[in-house]
Protein backbone atom coordinates (compact mmCIF):
# COMPACT_ATOMS: atom_id res chain seq x y z
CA UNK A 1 7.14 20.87 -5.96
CA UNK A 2 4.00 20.93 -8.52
CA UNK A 3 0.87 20.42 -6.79
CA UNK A 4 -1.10 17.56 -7.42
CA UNK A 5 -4.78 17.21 -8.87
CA UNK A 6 -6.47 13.66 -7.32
CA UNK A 7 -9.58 13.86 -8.01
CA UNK A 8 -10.55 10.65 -7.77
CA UNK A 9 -8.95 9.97 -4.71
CA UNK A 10 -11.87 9.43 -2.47
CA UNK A 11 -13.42 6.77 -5.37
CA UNK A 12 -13.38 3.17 -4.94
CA UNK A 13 -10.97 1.31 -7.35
CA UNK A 14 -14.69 -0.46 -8.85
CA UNK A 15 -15.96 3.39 -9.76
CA UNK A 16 -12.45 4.39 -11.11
CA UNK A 17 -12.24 1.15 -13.49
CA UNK A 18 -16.04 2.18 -14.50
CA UNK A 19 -15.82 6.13 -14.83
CA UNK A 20 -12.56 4.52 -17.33
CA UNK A 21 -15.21 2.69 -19.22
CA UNK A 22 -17.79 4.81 -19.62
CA UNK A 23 -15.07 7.31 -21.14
CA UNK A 24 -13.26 5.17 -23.52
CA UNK A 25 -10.12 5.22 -21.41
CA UNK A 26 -7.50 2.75 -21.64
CA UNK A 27 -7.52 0.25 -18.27
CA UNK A 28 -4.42 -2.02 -18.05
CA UNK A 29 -5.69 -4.71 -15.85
CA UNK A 30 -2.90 -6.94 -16.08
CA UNK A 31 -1.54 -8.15 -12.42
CA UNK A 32 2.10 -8.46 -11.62
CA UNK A 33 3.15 -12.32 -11.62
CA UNK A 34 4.89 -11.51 -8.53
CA UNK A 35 1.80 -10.16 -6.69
CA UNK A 36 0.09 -13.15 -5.02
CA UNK A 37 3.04 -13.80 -3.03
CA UNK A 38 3.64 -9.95 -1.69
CA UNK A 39 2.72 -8.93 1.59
CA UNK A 40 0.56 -6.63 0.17
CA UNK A 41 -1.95 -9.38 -0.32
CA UNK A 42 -2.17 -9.87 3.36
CA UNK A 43 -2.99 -6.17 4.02
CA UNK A 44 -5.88 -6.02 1.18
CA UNK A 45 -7.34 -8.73 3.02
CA UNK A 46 -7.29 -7.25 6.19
CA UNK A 47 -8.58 -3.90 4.52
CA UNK A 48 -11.67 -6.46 2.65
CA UNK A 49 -13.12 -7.49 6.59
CA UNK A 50 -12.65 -4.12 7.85
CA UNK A 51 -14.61 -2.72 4.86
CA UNK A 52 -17.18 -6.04 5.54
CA UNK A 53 -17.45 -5.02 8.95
CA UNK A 54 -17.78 -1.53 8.88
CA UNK A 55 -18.70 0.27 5.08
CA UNK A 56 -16.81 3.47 6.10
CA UNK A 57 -13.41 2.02 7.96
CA UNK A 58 -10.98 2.30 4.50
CA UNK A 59 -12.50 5.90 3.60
CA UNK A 60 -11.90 7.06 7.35
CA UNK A 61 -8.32 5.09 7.13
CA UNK A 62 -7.96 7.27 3.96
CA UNK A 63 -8.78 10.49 5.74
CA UNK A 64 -6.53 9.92 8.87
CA UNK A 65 -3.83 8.96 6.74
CA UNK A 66 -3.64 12.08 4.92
CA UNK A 67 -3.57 14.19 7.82
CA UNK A 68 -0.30 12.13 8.80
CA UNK A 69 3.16 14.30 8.25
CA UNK A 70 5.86 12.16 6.71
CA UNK A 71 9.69 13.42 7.68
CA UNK A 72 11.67 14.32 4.95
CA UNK A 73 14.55 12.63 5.44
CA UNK A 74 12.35 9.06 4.71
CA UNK A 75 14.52 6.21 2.72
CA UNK A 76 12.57 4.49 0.21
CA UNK A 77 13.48 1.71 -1.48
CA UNK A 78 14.25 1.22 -5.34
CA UNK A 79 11.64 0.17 -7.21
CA UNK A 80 12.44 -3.49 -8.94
CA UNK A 81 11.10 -4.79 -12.44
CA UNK A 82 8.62 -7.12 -12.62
């Protein structure tokens, strides 16, 4: 496995969108026609009232996420086209 550089992985998507800005990088902002009706919609709400209740809940969700171990024998799905 090649190890993985994330440096912006404790950034908000708002400070990754401007550091892309501010260096001339391309941002594809384009949404998926699909995406309003995923479930994933549901979930970024929920995450929005944490983070209006409580500024740090999505960076602590972040950090106690990572320190989750995954079993390797995981199915994933396919990925579809949009």
């Amino acid at each position: 496995a090649v190890p993985r550089c994330k440096p912006l992985r404790n950034a908000y998507e708002k400070e990754i969108v401007l550091y892309a800005y501010f260096q001339g990088l391309d941002y594809v902002s384009t949404e998926c026609v699909y995406a309003p009706h995923a479930y994933r919609v549901h979930a970024r709400d929920l995450l929005k009232d944490l983070e209006a209740t409580r500024p740090s809940s999505v960076a602590a969700l972040g950090h106690s996420g990572r320190r989750l171990v995954v079993a390797t024998e995981v199915v994933t799905k396919g990925l579809g086209a949009c």
